[in-house]
N, C-alpha and C. Protein backbone atom coordinates (compact mmCIF):
# COMPACT_ATOMS: atom_id res chain seq x y z
N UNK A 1 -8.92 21.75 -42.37
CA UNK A 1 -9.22 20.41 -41.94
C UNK A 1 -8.05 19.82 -41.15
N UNK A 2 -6.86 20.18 -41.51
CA UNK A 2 -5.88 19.52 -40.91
C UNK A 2 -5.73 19.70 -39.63
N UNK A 3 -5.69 21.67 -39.45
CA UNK A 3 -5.81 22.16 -38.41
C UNK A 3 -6.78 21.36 -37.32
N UNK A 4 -7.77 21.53 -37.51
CA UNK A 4 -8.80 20.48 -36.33
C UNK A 4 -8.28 18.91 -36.63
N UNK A 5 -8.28 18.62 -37.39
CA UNK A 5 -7.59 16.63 -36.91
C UNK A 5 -5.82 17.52 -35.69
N UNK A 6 -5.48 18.08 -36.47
CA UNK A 6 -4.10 18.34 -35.22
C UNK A 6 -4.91 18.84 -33.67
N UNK A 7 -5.50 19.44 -33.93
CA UNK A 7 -6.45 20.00 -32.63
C UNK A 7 -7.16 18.88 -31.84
N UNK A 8 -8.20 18.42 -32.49
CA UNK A 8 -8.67 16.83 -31.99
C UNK A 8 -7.36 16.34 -31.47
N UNK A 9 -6.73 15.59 -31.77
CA UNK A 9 -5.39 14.84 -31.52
C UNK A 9 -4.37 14.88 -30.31
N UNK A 10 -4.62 16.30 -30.16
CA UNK A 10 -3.91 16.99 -28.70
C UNK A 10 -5.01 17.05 -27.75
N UNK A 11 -6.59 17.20 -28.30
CA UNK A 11 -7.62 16.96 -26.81
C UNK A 11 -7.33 15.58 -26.84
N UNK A 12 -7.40 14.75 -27.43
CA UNK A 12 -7.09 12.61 -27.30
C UNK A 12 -6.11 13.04 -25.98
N UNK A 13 -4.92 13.44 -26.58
CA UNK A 13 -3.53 13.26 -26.28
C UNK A 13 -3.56 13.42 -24.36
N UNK A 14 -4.10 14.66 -24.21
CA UNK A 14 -4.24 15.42 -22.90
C UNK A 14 -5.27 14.43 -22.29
N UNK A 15 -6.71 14.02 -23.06
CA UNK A 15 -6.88 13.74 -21.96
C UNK A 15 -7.03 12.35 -21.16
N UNK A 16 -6.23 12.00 -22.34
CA UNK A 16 -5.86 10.07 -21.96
C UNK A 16 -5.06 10.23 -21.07
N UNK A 17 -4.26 11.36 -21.34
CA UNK A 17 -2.77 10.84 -20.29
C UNK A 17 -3.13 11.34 -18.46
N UNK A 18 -4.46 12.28 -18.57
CA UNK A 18 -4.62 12.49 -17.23
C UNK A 18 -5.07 11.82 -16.04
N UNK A 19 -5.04 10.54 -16.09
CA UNK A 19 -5.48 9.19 -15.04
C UNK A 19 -4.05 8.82 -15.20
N UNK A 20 -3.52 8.50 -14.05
CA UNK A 20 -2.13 7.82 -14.56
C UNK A 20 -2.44 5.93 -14.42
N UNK A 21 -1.83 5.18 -14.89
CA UNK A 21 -2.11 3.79 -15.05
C UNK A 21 -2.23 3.24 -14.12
N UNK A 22 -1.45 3.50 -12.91
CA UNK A 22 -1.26 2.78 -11.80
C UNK A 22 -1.30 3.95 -10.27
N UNK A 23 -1.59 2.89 -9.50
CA UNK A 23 -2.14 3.86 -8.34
C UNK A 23 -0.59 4.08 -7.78
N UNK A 24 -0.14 5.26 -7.27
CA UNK A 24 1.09 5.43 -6.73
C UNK A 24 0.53 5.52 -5.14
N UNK A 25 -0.61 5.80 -4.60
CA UNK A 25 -0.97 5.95 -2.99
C UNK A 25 -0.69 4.45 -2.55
N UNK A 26 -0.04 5.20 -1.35
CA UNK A 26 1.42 3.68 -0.51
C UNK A 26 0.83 3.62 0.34
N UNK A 27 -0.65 3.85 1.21
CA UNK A 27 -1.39 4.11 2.92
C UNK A 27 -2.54 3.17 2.31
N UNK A 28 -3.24 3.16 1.21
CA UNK A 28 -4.26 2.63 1.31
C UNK A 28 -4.82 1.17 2.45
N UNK A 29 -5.79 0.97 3.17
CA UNK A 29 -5.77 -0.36 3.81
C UNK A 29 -7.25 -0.78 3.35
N UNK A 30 -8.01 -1.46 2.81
CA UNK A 30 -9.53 -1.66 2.35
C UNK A 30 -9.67 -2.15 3.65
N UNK A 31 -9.12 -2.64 4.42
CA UNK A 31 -9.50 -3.44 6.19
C UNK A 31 -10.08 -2.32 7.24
N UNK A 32 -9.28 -1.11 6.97
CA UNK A 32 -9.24 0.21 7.41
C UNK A 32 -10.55 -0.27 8.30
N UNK A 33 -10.73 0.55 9.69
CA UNK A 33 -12.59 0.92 10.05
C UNK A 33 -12.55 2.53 10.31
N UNK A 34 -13.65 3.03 9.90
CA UNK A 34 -13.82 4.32 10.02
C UNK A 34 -13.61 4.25 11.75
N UNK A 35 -12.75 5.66 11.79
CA UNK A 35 -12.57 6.14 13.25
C UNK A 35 -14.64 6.28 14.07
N UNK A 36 -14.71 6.15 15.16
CA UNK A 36 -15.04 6.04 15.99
C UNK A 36 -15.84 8.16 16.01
N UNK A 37 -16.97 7.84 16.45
CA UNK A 37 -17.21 9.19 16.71
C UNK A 37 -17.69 10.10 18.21
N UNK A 38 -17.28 11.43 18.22
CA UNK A 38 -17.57 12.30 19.46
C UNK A 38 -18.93 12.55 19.36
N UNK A 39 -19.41 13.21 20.61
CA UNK A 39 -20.64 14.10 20.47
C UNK A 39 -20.82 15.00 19.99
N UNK A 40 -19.50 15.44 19.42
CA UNK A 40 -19.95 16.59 18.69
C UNK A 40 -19.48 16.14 16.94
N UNK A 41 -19.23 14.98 16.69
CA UNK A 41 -19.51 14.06 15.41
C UNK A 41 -18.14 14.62 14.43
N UNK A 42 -17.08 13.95 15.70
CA UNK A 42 -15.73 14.54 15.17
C UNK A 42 -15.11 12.93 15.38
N UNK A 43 -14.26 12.87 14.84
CA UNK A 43 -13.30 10.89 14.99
C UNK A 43 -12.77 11.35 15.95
N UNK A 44 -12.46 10.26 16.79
CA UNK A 44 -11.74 10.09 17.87
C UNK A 44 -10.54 9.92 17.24
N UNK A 45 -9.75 10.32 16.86
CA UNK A 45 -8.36 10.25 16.96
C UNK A 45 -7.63 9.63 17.99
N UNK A 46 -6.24 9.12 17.90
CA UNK A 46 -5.78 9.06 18.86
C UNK A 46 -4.37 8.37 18.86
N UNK A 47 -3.77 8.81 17.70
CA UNK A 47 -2.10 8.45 17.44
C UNK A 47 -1.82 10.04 15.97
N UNK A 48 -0.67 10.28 16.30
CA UNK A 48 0.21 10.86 15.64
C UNK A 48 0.75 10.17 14.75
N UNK A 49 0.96 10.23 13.50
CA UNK A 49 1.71 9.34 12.42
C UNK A 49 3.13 9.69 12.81
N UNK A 50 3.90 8.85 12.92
CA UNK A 50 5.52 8.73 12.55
C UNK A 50 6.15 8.90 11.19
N UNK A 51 5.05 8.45 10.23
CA UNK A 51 5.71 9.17 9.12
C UNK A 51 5.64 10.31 8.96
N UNK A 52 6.31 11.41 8.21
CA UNK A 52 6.59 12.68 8.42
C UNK A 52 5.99 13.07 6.48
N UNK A 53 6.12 11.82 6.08
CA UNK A 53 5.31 12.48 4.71
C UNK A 53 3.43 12.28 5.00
N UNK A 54 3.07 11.18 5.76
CA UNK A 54 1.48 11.23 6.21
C UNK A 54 0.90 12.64 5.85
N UNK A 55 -0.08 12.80 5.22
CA UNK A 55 -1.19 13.94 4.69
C UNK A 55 0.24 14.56 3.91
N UNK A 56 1.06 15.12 4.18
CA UNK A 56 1.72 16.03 3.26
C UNK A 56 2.03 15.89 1.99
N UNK A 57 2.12 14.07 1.32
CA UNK A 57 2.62 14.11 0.31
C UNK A 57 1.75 12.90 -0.45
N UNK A 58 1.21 13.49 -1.74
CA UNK A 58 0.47 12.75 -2.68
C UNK A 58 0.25 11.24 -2.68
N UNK A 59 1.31 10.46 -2.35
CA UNK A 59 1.51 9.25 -1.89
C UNK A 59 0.85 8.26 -0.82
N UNK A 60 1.17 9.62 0.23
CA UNK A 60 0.65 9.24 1.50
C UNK A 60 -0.47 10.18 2.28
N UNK A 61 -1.51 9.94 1.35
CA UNK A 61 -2.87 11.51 1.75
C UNK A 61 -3.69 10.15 2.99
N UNK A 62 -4.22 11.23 3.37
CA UNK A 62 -5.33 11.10 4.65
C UNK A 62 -6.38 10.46 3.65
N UNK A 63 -6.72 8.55 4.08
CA UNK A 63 -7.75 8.46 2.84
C UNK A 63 -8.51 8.05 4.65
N UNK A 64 -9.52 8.84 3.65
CA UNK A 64 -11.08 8.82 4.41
C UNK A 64 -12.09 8.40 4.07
N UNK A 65 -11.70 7.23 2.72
CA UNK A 65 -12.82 7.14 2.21
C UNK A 65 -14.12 5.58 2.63
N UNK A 66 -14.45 6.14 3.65
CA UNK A 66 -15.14 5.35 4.25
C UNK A 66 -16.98 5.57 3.88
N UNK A 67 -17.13 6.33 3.78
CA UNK A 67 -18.95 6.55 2.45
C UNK A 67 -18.59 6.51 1.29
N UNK A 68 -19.53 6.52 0.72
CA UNK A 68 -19.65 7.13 -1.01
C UNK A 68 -19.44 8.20 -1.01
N UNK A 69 -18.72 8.47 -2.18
CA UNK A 69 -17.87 10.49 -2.74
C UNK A 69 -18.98 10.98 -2.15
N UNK A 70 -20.07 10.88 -2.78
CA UNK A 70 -21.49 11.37 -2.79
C UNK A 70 -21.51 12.30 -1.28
N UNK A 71 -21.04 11.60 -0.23
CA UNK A 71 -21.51 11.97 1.30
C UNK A 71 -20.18 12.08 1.78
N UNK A 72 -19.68 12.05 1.48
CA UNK A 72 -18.29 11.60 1.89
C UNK A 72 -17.07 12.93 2.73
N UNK A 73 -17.61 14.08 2.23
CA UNK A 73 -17.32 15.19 2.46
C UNK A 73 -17.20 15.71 4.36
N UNK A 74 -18.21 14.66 5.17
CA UNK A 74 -18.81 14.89 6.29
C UNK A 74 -17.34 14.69 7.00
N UNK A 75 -16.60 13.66 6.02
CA UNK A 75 -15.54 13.27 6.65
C UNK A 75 -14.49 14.27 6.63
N UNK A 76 -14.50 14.64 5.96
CA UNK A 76 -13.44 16.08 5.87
C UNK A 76 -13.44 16.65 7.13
N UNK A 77 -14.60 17.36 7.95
CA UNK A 77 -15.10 17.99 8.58
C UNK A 77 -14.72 17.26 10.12
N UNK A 78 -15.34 16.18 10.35
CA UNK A 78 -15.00 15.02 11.08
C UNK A 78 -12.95 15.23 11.14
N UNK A 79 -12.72 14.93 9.87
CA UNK A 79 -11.50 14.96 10.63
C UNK A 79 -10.88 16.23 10.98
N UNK A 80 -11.11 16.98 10.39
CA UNK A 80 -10.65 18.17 10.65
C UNK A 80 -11.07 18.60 12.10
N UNK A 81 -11.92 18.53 12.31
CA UNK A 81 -12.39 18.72 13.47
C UNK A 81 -11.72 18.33 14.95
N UNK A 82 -11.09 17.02 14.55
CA UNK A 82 -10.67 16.05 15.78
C UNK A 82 -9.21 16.68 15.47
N UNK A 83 -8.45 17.17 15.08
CA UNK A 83 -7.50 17.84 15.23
C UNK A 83 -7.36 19.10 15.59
N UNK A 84 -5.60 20.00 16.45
CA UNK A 84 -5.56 21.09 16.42
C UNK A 84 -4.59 21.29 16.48
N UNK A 85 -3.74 22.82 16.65
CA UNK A 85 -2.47 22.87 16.33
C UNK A 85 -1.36 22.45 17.25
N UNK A 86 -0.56 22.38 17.04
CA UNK A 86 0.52 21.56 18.14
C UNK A 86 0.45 22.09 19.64
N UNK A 87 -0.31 22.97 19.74
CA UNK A 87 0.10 23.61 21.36
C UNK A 87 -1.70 23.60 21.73
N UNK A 88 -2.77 23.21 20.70
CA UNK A 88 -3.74 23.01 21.24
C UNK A 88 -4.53 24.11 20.25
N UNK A 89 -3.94 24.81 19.64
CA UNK A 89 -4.64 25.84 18.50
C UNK A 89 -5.77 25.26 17.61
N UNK A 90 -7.13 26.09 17.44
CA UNK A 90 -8.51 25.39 16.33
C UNK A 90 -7.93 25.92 15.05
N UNK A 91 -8.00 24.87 14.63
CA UNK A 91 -7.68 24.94 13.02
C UNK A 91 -8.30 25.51 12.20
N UNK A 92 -8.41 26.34 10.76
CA UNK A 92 -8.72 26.50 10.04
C UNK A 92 -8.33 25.64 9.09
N UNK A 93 -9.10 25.22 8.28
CA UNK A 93 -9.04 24.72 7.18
C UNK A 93 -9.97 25.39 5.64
N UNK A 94 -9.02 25.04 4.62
CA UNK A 94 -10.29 25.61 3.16
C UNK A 94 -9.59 24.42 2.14
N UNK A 95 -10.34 23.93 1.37
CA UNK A 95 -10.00 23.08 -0.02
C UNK A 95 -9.74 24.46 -0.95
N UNK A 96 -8.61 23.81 -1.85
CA UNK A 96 -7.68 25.02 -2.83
C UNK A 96 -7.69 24.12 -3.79
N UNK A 97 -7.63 22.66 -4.18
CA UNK A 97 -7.77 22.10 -5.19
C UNK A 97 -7.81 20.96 -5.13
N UNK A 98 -7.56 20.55 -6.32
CA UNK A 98 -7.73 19.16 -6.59
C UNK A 98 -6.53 18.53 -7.31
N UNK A 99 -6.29 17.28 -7.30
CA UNK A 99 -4.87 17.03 -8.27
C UNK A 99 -5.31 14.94 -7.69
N UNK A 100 -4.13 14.92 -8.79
CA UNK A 100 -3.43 13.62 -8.94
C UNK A 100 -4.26 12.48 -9.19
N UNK A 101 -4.82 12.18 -10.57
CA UNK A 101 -6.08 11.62 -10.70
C UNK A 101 -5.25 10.02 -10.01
N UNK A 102 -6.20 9.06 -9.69
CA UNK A 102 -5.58 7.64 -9.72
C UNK A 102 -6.57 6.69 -10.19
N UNK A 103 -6.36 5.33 -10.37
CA UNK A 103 -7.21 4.60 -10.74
C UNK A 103 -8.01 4.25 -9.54
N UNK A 104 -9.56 3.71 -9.55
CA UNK A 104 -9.83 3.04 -7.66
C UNK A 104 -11.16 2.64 -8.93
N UNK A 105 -11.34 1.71 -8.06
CA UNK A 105 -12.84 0.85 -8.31
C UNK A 105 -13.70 1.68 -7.43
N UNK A 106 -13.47 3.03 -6.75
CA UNK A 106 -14.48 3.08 -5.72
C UNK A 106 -15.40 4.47 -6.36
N UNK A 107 -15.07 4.06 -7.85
CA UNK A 107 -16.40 5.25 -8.37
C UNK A 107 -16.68 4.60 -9.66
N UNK A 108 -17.60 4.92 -10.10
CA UNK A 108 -18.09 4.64 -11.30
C UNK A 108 -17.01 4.91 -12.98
N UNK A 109 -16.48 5.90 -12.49
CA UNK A 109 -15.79 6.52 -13.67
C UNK A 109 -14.09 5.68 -13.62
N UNK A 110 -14.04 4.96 -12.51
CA UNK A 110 -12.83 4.14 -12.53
C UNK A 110 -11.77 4.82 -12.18
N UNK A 111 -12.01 6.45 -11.44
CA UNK A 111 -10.84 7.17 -10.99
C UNK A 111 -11.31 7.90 -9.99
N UNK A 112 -10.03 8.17 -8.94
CA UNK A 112 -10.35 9.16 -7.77
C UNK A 112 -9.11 10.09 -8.35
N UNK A 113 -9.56 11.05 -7.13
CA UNK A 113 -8.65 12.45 -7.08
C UNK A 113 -8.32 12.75 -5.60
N UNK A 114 -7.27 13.36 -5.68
CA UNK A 114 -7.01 14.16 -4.20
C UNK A 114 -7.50 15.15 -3.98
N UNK A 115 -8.19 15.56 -2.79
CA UNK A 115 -8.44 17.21 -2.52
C UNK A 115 -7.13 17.45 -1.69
N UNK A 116 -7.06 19.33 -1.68
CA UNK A 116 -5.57 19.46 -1.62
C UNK A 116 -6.18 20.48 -0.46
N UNK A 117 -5.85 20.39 0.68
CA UNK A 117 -6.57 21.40 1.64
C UNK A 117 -5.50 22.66 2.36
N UNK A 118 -5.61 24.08 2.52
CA UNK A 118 -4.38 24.01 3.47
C UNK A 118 -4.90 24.46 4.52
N UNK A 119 -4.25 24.38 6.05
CA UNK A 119 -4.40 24.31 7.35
C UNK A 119 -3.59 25.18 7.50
N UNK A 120 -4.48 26.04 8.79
CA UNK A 120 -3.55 27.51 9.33
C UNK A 120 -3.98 27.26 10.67
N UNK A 121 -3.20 27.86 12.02
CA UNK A 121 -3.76 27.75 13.15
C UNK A 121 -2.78 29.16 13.76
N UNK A 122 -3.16 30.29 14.69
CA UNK A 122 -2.78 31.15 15.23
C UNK A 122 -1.13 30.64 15.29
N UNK A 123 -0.38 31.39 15.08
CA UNK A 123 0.92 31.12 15.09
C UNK A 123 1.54 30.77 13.85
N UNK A 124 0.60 30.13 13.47
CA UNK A 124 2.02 29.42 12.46
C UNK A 124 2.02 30.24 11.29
N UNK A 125 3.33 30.26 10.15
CA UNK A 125 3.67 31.53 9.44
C UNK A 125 3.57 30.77 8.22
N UNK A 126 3.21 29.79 7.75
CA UNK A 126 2.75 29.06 6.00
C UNK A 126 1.43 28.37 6.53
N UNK A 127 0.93 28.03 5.80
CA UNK A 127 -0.34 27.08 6.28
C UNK A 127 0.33 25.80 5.43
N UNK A 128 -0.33 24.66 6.57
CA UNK A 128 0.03 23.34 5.57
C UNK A 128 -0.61 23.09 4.92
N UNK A 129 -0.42 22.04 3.91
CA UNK A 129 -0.65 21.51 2.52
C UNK A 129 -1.27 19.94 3.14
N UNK A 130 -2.38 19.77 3.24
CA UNK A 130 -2.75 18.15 3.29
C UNK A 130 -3.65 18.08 1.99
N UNK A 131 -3.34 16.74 1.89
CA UNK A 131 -3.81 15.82 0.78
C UNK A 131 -4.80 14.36 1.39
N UNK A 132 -6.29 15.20 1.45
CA UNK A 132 -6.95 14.10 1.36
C UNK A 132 -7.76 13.25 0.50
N UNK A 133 -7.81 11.76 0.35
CA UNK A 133 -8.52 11.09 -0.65
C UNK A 133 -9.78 10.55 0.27
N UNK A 134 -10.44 11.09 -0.59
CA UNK A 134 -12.11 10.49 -0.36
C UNK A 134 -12.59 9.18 -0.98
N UNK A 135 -11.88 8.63 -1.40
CA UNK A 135 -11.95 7.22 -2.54
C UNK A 135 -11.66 5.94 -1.68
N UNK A 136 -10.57 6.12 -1.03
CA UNK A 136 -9.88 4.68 -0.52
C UNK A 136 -9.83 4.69 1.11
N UNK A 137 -10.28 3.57 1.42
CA UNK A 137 -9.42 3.50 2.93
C UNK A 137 -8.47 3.98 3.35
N UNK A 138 -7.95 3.61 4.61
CA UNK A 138 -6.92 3.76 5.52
C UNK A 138 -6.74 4.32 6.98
N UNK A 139 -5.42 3.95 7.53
CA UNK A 139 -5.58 4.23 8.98
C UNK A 139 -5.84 5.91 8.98
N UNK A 140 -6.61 6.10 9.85
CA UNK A 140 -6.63 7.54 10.11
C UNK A 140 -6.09 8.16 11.21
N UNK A 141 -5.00 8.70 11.15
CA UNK A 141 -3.91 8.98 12.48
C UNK A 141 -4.00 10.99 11.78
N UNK A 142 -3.52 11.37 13.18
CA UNK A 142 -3.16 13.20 12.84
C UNK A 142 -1.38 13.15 12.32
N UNK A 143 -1.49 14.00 10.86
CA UNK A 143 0.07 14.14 10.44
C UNK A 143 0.83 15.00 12.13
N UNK A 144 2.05 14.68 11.51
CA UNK A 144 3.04 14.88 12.25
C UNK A 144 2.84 16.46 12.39
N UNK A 145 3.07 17.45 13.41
CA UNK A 145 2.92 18.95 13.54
C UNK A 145 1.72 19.21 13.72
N UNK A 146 0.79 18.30 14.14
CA UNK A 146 -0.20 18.47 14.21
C UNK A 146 -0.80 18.05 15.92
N UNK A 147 -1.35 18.37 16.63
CA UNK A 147 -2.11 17.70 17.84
C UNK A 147 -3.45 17.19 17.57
N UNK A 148 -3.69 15.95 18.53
CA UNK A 148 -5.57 15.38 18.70
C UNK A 148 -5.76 16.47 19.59
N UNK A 149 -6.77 16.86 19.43
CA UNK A 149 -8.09 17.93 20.16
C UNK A 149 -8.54 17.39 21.09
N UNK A 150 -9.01 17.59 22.08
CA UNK A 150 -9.95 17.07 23.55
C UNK A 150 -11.09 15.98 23.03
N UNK A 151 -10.83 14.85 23.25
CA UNK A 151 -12.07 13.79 23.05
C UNK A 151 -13.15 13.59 24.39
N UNK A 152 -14.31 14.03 23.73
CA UNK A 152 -15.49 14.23 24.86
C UNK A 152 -16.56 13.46 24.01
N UNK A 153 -16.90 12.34 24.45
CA UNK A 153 -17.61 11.03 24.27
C UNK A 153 -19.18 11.46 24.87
């Protein structure tokens, strides 16, 4: 008996502590407007971030969250799309995980998550690490090392 109350006690323990209390994402804007779309149903992009942590770091993820989770995915695609590699290279992209629960009013369950994507393009020798949130607003600019792709309206 003891054994399971100690067992119970550590599932409590784990899985209270996995939402953290407070939102640490520093980009959010609720004013945000979803980017603008191509004919081929990609955002118009059209600034480079100056910050150098933008998409790379948990803090400062690519929030796209302009639908419901539900649909929300299109945006992934969308942005991915409107980007390419610094000399003009098509990107690959794949989602590898998930991380960093936060609090957001913008789901039912009272928490979002990051998807953790990484990006490869001919040439380059690591693939990057972006961090996008599907939950919250914000400006949507291409991280730094990155190029906008040809906009055809």
């Amino acid at each position: 008996m003891k054994k399971y109350l100690f067992i119970s006690c550590l599932v409590l323990v784990f899985t209270t502590s996995c939402i953290s209390t407070r939102n640490t994402i520093r980009n959010i804007d609720d004013t945000a407007l979803m980017p603008a779309l191509t004919k081929q149903n990609t955002f118009i992009i059209t600034e480079i971030s100056n910050n150098k942590k933008y998409g790379y770091d948990q803090d400062y993820p690519v929030n796209l969250g302009f639908l419901p989770v539900t649909a929300a995915e299109i945006n992934v695609q969308r942005y991915f799309g409107a980007l390419t590699g610094p000399e003009g290279q098509k990107l690959a992209y794949k989602k590898t995980d998930s991380c960093c629960p936060f609090p957001s009013k913008k789901n039912d369950m009272g928490a979002g998550i990051l998807d953790i994507y990484e990006v490869s393009w001919d040439g380059l020798k690591e693939p990057k690490v972006i961090y996008i949130n599907l939950y919250e607003k914000g400006k949507v600019v291409a991280p730094a090392g990155f190029s906008i792709g040809p906009i055809t309206q």
